[in-house]
Protein backbone atom coordinates (compact mmCIF):
# COMPACT_ATOMS: atom_id res chain seq x y z
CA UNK A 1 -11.71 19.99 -14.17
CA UNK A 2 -9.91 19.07 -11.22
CA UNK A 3 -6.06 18.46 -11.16
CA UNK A 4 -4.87 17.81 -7.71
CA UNK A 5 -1.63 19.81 -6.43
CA UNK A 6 -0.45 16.32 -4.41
CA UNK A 7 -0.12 14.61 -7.80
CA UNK A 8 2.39 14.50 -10.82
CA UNK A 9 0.98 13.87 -14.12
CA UNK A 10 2.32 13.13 -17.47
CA UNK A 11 1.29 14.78 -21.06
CA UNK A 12 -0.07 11.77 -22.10
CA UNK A 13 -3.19 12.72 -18.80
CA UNK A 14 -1.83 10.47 -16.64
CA UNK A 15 -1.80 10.77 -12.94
CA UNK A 16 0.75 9.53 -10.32
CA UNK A 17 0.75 9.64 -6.69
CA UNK A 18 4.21 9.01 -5.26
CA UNK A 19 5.16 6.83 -2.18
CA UNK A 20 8.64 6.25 -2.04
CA UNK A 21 9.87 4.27 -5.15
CA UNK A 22 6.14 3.32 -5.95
CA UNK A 23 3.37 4.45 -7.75
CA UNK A 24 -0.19 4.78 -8.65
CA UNK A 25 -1.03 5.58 -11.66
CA UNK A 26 -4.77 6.55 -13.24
CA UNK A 27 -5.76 8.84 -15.95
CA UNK A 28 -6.77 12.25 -15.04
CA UNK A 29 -10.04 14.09 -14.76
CA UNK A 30 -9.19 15.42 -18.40
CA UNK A 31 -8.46 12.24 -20.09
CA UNK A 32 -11.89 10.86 -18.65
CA UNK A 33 -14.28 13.50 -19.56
CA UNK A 34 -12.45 13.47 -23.25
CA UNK A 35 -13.39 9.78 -23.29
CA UNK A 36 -16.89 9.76 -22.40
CA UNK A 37 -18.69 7.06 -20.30
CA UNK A 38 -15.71 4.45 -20.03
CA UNK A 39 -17.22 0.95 -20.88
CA UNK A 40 -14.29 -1.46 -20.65
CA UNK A 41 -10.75 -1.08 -19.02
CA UNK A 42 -7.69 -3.26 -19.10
CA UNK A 43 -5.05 -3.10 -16.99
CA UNK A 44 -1.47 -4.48 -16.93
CA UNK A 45 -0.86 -7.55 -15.15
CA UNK A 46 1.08 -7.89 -12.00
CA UNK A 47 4.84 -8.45 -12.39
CA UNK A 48 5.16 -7.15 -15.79
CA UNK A 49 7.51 -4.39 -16.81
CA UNK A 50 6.77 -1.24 -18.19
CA UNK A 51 8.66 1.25 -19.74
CA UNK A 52 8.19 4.83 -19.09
CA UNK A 53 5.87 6.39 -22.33
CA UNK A 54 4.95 2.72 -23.45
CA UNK A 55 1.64 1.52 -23.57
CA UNK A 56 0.75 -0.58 -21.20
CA UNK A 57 -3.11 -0.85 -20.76
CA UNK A 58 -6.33 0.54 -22.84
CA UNK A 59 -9.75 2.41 -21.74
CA UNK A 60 -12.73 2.06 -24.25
CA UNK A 61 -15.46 4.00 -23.72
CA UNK A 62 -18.56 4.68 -26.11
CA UNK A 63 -16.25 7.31 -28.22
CA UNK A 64 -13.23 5.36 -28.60
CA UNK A 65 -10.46 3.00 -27.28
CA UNK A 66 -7.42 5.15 -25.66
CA UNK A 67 -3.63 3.65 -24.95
CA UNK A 68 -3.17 3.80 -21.51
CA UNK A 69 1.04 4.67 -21.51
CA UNK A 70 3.03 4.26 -18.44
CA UNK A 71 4.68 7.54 -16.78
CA UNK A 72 7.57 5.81 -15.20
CA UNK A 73 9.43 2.68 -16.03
CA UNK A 74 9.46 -0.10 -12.98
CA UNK A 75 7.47 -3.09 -12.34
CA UNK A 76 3.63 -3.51 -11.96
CA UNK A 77 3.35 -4.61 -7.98
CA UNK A 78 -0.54 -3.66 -7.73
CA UNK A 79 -3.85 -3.58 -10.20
CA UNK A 80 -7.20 -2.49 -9.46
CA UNK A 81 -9.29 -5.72 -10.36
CA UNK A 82 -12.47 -4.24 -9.28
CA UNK A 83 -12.55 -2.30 -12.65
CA UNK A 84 -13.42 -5.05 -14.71
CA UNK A 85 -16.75 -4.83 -12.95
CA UNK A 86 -16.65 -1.24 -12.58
CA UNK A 87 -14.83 0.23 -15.56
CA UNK A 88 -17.45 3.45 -14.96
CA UNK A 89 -15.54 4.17 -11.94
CA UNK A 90 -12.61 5.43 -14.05
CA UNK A 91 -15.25 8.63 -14.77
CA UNK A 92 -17.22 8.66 -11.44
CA UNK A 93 -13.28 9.02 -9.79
CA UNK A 94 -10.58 9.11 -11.37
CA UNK A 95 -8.23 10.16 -8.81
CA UNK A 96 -9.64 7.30 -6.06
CA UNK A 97 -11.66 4.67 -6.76
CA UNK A 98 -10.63 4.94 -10.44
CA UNK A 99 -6.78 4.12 -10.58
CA UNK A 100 -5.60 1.63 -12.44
CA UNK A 101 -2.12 0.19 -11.19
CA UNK A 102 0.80 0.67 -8.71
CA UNK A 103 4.44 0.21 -9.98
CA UNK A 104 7.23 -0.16 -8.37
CA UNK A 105 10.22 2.34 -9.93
CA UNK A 106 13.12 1.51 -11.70
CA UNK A 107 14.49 4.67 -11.91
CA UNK A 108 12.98 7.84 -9.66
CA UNK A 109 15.05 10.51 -11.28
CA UNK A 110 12.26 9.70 -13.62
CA UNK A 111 9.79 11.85 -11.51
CA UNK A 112 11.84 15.41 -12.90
CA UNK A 113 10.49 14.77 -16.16
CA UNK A 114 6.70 14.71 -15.22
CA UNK A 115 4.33 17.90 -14.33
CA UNK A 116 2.84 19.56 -11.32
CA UNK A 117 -0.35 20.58 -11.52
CA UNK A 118 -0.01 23.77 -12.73
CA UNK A 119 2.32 22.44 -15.57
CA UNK A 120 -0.65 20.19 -16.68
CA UNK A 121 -3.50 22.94 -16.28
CA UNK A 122 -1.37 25.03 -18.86
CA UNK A 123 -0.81 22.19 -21.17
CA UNK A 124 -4.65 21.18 -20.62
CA UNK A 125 -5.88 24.98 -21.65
CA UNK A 126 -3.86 25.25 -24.76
């Protein structure tokens, strides 16, 4: 399983790369091979606001339909359209091709409350 050291993630197995106040988000190498071969993905829309641990999006794959919950609270500023077409590329790579939205932060202190990657390899190997 790869988890990244450049990335934050949240115990829900999301990922988020940080770039100032903004961020993309994706689920993480975990969260996909839990799911199986991802079939359908919807993503927030652009402008709406999300609130840190809300759900804000859904992957269905051939097991089951997951939440999707945003990490950090802000505004969506980005989506990646292209998996509507591609929804497989969630499990082919999930930390490029694969994410799913950028959002712009409401509040970065936010970022204290999410894990490195060691933090999520012990919570994935319990």
């Amino acid at each position: 399983m790869q988890v990244p050291n450049h990335l934050r993630y949240s115990s829900d197995h999301e990922w988020i790369a940080v770039e100032g106040t903004r961020v993309r988000v994706g689920i993480t190498d975990y969260a996909q091979d839990a799911l199986g071969d991802v079939v359908y993905v919807q993503v927030p829309t652009v402008g709406q606001v999300v609130s840190a641990g809300d759900s804000f999006g859904e992957v269905e794959s051939t097991k089951s339909v997951s939440d999707v919950y945003a990490p950090v609270s802000g505004t969506v500023v980005a989506v990646n359209d292209s998996l509507s077409a591609t929804p497989e590329a969630l499990n082919q790579d999930p930390y490029g091709s694969g994410w799913l939205c950028e959002i712009e932060m409401s509040d970065v202190a936010q970022l204290d409350g999410l894990l490195d990657a060691e933090g999520y390899q012990a919570l994935t190997a319990g």
